[in-house]
Protein backbone atom coordinates (compact mmCIF):
# COMPACT_ATOMS: atom_id res chain seq x y z
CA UNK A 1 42.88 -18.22 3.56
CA UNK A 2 39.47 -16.76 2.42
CA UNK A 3 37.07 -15.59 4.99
CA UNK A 4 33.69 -13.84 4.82
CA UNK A 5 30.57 -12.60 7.03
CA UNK A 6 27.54 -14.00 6.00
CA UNK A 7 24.18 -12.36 7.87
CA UNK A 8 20.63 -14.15 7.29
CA UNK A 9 17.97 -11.68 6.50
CA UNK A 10 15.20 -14.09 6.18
CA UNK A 11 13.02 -14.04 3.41
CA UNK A 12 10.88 -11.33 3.92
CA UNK A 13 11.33 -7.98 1.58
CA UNK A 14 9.39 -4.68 1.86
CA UNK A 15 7.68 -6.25 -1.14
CA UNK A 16 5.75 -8.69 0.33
CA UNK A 17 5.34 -6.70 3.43
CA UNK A 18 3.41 -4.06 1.28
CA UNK A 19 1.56 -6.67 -0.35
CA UNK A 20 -1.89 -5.73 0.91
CA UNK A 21 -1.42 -1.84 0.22
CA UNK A 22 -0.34 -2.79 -3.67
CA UNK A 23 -3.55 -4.89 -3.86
CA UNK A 24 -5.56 -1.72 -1.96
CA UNK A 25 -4.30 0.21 -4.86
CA UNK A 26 -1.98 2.18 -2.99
CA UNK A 27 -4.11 2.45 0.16
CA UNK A 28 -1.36 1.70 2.73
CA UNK A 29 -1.60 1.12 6.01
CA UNK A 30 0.00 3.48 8.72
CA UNK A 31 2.91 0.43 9.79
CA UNK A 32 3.69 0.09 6.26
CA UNK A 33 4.16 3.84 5.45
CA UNK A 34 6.23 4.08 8.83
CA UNK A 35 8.61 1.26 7.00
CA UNK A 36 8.78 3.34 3.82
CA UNK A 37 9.63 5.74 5.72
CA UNK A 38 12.39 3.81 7.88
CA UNK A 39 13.88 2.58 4.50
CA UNK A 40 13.79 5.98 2.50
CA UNK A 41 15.28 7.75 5.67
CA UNK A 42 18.36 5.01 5.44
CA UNK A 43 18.73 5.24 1.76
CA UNK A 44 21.37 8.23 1.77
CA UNK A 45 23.67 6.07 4.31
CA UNK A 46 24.47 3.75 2.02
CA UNK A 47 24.59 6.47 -0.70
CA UNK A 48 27.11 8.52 1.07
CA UNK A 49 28.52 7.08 3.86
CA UNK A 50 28.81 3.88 1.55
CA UNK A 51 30.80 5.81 -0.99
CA UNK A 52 33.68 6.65 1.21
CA UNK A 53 36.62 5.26 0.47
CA UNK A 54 35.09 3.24 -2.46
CA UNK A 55 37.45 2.16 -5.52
CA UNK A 56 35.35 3.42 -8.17
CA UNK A 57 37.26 1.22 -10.54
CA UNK A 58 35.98 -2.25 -9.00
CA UNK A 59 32.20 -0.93 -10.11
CA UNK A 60 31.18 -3.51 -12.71
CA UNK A 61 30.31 -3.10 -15.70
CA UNK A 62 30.75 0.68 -15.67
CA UNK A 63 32.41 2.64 -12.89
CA UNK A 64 30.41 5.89 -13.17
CA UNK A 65 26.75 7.20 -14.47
CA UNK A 66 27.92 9.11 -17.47
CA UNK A 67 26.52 10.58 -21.01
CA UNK A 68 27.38 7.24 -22.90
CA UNK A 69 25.19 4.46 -20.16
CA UNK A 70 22.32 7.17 -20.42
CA UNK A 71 22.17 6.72 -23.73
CA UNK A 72 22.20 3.38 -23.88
CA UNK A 73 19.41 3.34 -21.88
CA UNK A 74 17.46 5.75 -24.16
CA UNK A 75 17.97 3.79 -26.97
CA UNK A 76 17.00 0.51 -25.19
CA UNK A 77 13.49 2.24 -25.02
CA UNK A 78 13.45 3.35 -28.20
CA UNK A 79 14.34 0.15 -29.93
CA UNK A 80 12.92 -2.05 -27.65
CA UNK A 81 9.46 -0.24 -26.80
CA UNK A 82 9.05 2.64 -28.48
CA UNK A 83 9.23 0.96 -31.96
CA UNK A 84 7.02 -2.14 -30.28
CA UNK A 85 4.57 0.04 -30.49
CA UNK A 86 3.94 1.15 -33.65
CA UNK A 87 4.37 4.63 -32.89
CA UNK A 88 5.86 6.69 -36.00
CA UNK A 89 8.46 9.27 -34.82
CA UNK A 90 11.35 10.91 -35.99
CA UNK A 91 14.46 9.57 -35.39
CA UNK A 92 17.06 12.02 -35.82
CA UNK A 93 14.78 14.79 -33.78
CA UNK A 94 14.57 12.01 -30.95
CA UNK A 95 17.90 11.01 -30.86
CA UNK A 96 18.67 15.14 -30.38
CA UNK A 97 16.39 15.45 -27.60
CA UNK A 98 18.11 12.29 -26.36
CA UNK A 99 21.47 13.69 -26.32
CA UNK A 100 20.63 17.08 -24.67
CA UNK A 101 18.48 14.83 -21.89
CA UNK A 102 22.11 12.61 -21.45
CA UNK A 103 23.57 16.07 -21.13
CA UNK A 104 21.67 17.08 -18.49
CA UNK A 105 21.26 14.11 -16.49
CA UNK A 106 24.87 14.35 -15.99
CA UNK A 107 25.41 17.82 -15.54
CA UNK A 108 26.15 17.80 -11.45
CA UNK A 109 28.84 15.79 -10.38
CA UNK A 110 28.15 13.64 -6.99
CA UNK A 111 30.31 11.37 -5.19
CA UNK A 112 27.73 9.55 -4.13
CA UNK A 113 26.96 5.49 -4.56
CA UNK A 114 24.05 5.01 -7.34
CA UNK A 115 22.55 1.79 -6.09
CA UNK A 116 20.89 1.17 -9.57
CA UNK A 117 18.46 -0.94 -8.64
CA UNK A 118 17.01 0.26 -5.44
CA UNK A 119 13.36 -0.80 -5.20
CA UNK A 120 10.61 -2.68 -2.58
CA UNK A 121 12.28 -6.29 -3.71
CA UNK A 122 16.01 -5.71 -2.44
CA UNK A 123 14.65 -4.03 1.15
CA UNK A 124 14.74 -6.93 3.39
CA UNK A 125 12.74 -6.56 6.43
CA UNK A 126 13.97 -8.43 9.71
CA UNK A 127 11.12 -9.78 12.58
CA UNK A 128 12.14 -6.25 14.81
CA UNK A 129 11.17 -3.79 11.47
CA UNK A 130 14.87 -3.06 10.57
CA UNK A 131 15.37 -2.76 7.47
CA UNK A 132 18.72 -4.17 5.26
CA UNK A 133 19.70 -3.63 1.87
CA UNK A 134 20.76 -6.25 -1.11
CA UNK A 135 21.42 -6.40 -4.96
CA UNK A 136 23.65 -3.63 -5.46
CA UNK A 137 26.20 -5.36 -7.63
CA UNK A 138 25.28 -2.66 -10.31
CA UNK A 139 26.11 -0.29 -8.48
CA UNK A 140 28.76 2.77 -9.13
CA UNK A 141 29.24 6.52 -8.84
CA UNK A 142 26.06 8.84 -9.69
CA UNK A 143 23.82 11.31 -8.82
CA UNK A 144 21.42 10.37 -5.91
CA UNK A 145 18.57 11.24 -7.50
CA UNK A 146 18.34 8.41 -9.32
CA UNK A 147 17.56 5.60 -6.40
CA UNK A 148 15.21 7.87 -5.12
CA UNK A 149 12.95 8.09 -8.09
CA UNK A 150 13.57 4.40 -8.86
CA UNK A 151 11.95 3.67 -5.39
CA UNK A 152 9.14 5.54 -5.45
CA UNK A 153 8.10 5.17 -9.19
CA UNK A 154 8.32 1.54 -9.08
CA UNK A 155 5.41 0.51 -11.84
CA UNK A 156 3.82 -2.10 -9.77
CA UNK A 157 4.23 0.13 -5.93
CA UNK A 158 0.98 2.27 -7.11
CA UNK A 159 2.53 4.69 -4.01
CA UNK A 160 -0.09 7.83 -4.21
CA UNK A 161 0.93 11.48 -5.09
CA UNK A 162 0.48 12.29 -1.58
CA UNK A 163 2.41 9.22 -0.20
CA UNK A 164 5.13 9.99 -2.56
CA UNK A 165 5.43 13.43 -1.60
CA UNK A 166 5.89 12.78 2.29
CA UNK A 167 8.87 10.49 1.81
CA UNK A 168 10.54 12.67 -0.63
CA UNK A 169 10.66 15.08 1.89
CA UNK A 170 12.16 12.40 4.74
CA UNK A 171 14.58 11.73 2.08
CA UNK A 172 15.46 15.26 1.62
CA UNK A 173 15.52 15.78 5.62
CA UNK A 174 17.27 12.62 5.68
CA UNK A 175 20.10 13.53 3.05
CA UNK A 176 21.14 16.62 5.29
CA UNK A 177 22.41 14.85 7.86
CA UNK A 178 25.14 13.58 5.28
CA UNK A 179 25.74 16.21 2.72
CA UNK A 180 25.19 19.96 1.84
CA UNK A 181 21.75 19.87 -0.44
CA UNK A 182 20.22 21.92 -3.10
CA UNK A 183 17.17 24.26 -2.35
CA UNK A 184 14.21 22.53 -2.09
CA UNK A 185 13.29 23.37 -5.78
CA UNK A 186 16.14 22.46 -7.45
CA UNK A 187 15.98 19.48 -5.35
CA UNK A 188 12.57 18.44 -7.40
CA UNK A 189 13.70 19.82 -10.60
CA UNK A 190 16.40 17.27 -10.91
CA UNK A 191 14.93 14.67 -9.01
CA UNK A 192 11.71 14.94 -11.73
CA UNK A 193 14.22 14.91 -14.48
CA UNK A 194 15.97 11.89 -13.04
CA UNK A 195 11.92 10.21 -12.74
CA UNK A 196 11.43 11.27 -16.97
CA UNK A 197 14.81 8.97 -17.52
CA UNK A 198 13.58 5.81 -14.79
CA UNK A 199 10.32 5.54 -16.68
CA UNK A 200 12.23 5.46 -19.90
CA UNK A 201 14.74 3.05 -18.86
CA UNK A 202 11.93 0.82 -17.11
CA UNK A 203 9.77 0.82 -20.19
CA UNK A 204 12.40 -0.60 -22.15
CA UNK A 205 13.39 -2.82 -20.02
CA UNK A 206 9.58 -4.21 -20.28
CA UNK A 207 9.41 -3.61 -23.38
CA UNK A 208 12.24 -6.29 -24.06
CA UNK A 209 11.08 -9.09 -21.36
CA UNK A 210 7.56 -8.60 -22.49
CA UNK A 211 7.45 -7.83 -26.04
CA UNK A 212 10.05 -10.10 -27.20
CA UNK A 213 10.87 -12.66 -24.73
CA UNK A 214 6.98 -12.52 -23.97
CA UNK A 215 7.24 -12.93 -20.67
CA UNK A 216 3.70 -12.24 -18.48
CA UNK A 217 5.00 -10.32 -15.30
CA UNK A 218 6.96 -7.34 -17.89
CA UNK A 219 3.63 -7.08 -20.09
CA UNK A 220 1.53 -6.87 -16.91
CA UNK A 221 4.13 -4.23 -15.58
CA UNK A 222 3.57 -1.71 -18.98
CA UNK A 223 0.30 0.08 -18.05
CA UNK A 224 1.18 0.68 -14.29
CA UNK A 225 4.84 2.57 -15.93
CA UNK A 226 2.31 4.10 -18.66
CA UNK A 227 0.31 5.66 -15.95
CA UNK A 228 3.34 7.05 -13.89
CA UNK A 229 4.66 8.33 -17.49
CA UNK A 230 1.08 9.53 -18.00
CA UNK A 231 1.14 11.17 -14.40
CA UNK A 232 4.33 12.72 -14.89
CA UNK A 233 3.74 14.45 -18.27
CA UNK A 234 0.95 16.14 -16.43
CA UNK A 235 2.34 17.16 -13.32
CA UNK A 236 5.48 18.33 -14.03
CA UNK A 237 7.64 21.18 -16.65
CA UNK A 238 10.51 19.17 -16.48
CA UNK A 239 10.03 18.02 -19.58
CA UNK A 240 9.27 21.00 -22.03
CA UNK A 241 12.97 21.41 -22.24
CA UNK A 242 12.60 18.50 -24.58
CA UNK A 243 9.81 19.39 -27.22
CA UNK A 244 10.29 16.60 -29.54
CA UNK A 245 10.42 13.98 -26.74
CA UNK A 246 7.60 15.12 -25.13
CA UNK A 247 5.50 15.03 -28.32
CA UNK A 248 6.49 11.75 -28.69
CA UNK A 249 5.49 10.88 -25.55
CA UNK A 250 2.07 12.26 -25.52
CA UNK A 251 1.40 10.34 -28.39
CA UNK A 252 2.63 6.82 -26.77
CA UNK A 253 0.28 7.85 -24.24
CA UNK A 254 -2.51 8.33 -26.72
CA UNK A 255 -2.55 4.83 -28.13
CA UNK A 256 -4.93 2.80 -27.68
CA UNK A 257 -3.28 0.27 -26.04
CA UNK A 258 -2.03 2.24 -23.53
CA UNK A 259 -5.18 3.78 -22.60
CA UNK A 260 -6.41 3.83 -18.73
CA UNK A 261 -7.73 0.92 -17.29
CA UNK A 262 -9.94 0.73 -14.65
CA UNK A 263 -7.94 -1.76 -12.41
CA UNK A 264 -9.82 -4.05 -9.71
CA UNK A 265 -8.76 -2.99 -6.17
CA UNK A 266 -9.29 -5.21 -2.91
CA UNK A 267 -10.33 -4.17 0.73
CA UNK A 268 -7.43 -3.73 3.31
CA UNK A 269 -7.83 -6.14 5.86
CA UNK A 270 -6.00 -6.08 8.45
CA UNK A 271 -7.60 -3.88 10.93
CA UNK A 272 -4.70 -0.86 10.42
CA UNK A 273 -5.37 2.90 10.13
CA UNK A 274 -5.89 3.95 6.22
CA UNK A 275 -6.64 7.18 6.16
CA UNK A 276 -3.84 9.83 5.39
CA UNK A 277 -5.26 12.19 7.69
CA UNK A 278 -8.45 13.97 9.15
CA UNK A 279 -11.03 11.61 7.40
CA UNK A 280 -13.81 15.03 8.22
CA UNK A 281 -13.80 18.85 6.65
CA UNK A 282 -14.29 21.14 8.67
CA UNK A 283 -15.85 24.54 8.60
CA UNK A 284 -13.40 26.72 8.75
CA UNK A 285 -14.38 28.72 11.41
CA UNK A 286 -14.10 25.47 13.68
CA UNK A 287 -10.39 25.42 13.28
CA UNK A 288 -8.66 22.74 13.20
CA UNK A 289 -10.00 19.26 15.05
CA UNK A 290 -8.23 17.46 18.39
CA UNK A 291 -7.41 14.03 18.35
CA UNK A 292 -7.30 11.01 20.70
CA UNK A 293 -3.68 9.87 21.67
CA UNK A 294 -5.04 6.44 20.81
CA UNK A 295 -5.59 7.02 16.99
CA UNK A 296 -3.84 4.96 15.22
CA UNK A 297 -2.05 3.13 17.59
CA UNK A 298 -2.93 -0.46 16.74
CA UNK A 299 -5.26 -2.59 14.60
CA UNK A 300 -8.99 -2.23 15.07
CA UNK A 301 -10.73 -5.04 17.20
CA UNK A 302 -14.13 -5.87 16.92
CA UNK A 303 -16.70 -7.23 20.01
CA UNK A 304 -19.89 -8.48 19.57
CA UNK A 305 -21.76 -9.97 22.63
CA UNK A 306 -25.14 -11.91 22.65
CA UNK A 307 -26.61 -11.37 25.69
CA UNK A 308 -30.27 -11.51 27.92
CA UNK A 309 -32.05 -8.53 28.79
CA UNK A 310 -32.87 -10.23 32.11
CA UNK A 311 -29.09 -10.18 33.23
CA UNK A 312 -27.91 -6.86 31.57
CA UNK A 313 -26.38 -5.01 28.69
CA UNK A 314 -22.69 -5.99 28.77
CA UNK A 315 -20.08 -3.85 30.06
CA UNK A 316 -17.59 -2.43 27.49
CA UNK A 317 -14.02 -3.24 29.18
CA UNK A 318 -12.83 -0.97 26.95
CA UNK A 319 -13.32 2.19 28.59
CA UNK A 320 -15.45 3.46 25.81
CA UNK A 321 -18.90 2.94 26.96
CA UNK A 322 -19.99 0.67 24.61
CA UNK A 323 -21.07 0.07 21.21
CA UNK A 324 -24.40 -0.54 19.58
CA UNK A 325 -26.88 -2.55 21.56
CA UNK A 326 -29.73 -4.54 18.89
CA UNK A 327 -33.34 -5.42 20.35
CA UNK A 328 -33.77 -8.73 18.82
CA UNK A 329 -37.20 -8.78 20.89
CA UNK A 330 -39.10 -7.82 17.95
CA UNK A 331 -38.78 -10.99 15.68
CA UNK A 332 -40.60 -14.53 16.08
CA UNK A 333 -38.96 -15.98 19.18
CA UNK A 334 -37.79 -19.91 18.29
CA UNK A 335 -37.67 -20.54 22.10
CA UNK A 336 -41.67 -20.16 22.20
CA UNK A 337 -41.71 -23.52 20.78
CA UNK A 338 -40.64 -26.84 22.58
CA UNK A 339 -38.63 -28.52 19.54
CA UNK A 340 -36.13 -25.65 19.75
CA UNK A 341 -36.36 -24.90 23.77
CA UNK A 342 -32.91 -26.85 24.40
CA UNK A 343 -31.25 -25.21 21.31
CA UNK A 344 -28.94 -22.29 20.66
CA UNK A 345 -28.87 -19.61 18.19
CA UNK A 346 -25.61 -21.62 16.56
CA UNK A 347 -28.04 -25.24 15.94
CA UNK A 348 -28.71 -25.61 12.76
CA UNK A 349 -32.79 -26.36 13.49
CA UNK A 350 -32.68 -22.63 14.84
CA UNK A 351 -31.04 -21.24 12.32
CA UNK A 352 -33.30 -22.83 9.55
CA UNK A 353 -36.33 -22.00 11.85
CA UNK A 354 -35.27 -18.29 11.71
CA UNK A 355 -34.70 -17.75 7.95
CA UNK A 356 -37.19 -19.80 6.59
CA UNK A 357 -39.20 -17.29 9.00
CA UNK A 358 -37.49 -14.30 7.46
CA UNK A 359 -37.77 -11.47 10.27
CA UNK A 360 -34.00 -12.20 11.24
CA UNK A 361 -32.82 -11.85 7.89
CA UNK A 362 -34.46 -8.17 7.08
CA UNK A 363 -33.46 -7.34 10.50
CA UNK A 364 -29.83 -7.71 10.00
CA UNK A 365 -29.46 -6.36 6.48
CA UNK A 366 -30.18 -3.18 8.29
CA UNK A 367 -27.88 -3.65 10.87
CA UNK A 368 -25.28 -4.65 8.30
CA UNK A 369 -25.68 -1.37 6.54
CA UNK A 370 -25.04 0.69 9.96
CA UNK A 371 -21.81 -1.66 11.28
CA UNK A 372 -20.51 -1.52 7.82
CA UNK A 373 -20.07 2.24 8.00
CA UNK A 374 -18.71 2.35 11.61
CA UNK A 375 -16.20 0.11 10.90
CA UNK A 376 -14.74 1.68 7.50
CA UNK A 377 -14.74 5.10 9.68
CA UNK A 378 -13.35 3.26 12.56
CA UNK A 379 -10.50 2.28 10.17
CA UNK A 380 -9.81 5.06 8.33
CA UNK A 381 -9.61 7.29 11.86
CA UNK A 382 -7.22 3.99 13.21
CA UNK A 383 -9.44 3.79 16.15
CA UNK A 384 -8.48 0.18 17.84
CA UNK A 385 -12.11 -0.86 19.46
CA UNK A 386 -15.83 -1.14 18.57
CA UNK A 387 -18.75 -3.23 20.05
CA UNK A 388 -22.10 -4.38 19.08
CA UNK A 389 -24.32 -6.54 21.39
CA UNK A 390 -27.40 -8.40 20.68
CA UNK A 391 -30.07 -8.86 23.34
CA UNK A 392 -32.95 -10.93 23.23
CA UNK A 393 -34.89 -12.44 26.11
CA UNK A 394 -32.89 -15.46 27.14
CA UNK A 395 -29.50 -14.71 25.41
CA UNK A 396 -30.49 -18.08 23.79
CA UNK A 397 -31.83 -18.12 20.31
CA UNK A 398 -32.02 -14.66 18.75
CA UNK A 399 -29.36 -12.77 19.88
CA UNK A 400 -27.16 -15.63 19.43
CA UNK A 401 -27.81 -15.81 15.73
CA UNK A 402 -27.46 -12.21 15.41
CA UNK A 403 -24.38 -11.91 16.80
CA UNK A 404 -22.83 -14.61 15.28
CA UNK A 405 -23.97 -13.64 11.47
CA UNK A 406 -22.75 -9.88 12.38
CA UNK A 407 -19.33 -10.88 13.36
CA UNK A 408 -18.52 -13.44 10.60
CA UNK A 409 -20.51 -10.30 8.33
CA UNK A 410 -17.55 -8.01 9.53
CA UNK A 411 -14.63 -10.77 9.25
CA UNK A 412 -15.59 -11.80 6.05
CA UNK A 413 -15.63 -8.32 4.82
CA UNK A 414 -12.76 -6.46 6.17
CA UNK A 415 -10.72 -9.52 7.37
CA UNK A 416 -10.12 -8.12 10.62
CA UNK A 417 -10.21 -9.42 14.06
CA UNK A 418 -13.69 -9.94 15.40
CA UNK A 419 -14.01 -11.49 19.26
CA UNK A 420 -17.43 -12.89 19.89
CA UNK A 421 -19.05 -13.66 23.31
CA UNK A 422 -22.39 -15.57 23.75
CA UNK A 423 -22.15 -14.63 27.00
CA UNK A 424 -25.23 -16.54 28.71
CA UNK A 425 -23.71 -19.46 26.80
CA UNK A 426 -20.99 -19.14 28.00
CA UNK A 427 -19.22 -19.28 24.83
CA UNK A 428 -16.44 -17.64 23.24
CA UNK A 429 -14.58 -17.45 20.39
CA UNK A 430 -11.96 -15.09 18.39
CA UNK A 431 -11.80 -14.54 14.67
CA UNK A 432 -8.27 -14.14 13.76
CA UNK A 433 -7.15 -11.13 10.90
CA UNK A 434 -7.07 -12.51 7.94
CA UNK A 435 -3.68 -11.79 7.58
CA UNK A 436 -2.77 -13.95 10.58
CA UNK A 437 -4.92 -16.71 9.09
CA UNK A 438 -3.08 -16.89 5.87
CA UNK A 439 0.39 -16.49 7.14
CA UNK A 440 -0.38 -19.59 9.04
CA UNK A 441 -0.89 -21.61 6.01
């Protein structure tokens, strides 16, 4: 009798979860770096821990990265890219470079478990932030470098230089903990060899799906693996040991069709810290700046309050001290006049009243300008609070607009939460993160 465990991991993978940084153009948010990191940190258990005991043999279709699979690879991007394009190269000086590449791919032996195709798509994330790993049918015995450089130069992942770094070191930290490791610099040195042969492999893989079964997602995914190839040809030695190839390279770089693109990035919006790190430099005889424990410890939440002079400024429950405070005093008061006496700043005779009258309208685009740069700062620093109140004479008509336009302003914009209060109104309501608002749907 046949029997199996079967666990549910939902349907949620580290790719949709980074959805929003992608988008950002790599701008991710502090909770979704602290997953990368989570799953980057695991990804040597299942290497070597997960190779113990293993019958190599039952690894289908090839039971060990070798000379022969690297090759095949190579030649998958040459026949099915590299000729795609147009390029003219020689073959027989390629296909030497390709050999001594194969050669040195597979130089070190490791015993550990190449998952093949370890990337964002096959990291499943469960509703407590574990993380769980699936699609390694391809796997088999190889080098770990591999999975690490097929994670974090995924085409479409856009992860930044500085992103990439980071967890390359948890890896590294992480991979201790199961095996002896190289110095730190040989470490990279094969690890950027094993990123030269992803890119390769990848392209030809899109080259394949995109060029000749003409299928939309592998075209769109050529320019983002153009600019990592691009990227890495730049940064990196490790591949002047292969003059021909990296000639040819250059030149696929050069073509027109692969030149850069300017590509259309959206705001975050979800309220969560963006900035790397200290978003101010310094002088340098400062020294280095202190932080608040509460940096970056939840997603920014925005207050605006309406309110009458005649009662008070309201009290930030914070424990900040408050936020801007607006004089809406100065502009033509719709409350002077009897038709509008009963109404609020939220009726629509009011708010027709004001902007046919114009005074709000100039008055806001100013404070639009000043809210809009305290809350990308507030943001980027991952502070979690900021308030604006509008006072007026009543708390009625004015302020009430005012405070209204600013918050939807700031949703709108950044998509974050924005609470309002019309407090002599006695009206509240909350303005969920976008995020929120379209998981609901």
């Amino acid at each position: 009798e046949l029997r199996y465990l079967q666990t549910d991991l939902g349907t949620q993978s580290l790719y949709d979860v980074l959805q929003r940084g992608r988008e950002a153009g790599g701008r991710y948010n502090q909770q979704e770096r602290a997953l990368l990191v989570k799953t980057i940190r695991e990804l040597p258990n299942i290497q070597m821990r997960g190779a113990r005991g293993l019958d190599w043999s039952c690894c289908y279709p090839q039971p060990e990265f070798d000379q022969d699979s690297v090759l095949f690879d190579l030649n998958y991007f040459k026949y099915c890219f590299l000729k795609a394009t147009g390029l003219d190269f020689h073959e027989l000086k390629l296909e030497a470079n390709f050999r001594m590449l194969a050669k040195d791919l597979t130089a070190e032996t490791c015993d550990a478990f190449l998952y093949r195709d370890f990337q964002a798509r096959n990291v499943m994330i469960a509703p407590d932030s574990s993380v769980s790993f699936i699609d390694y049918q391809g796997g088999r015995k190889g080098p770990y470098y591999y999975d690490l450089a097929s994670f974090l130069w995924q085409a479409s992942a856009k992860y930044p230089d500085k992103l990439r770094r980071d967890l390359i070191a948890e890896y590294y930290d992480s991979l201790k903990n199961y095996t002896e490791v190289p110095s730190e610099r040989h470490f990279t040195e094969r690890l950027n060899l094993f990123v030269l042969f992803r890119i390769l492999q990848v392209l030809g893989a899109y080259g394949f799906r995109g060029y000749f079964e003409r299928k939309r997602h592998f075209i769109d995914s050529i320019p983002p693996a153009m600019d990592n190839l691009r990227g890495l040809l730049q940064n990196t030695t490790a591949i002047d040991a292969y003059p021909y190839l990296k000639e040819v390279l250059k030149g696929l770089c050069e073509l027109p069709q692969f030149a850069p693109r300017e590509v259309k990035v959206t705001k975050r919006a979800d309220g969560y810290k963006t900035a790397e790190s200290n978003v101010y430099t310094p002088h340098p005889q400062d020294g280095p700046a202190t932080f608040s424990k509460y940096d970056g410890t939840g997603p920014l939440v925005v207050r605006v309050f309406s309110f009458s002079y005649r009662k008070g400024i309201p009290e930030d429950e914070s424990g900040n001290g408050g936020g801007y405070v607006f004089d809406c005093r100065s502009t033509h008061n719709p409350g002077r006049y009897e038709p509008y006496k009963q109404l609020t700043g939220l009726d629509e005779p009011v708010i027709r009243f004001l902007e046919d009258d114009g005074e709000i309208t100039t008055f806001l685009q100013s404070v639009y300008r000043l809210a809009d740069a305290h809350v990308e700062r507030y943001l980027q620093r991952g502070f979690t609070s900021l308030m604006f109140s509008f006072g007026c004479t009543g708390g009625q008509h004015r302020s009430v607009y005012s405070a209204q336009h600013l918050a939807e302003h700031i949703h709108e914009k950044y998509g974050i939460e924005v609470r309002i209060c019309h407090r002599e109104q006695n009206i509240n309501q909350l303005l969920r993160p976008m995020q929120y608002v379209e998981k609901k749907r």
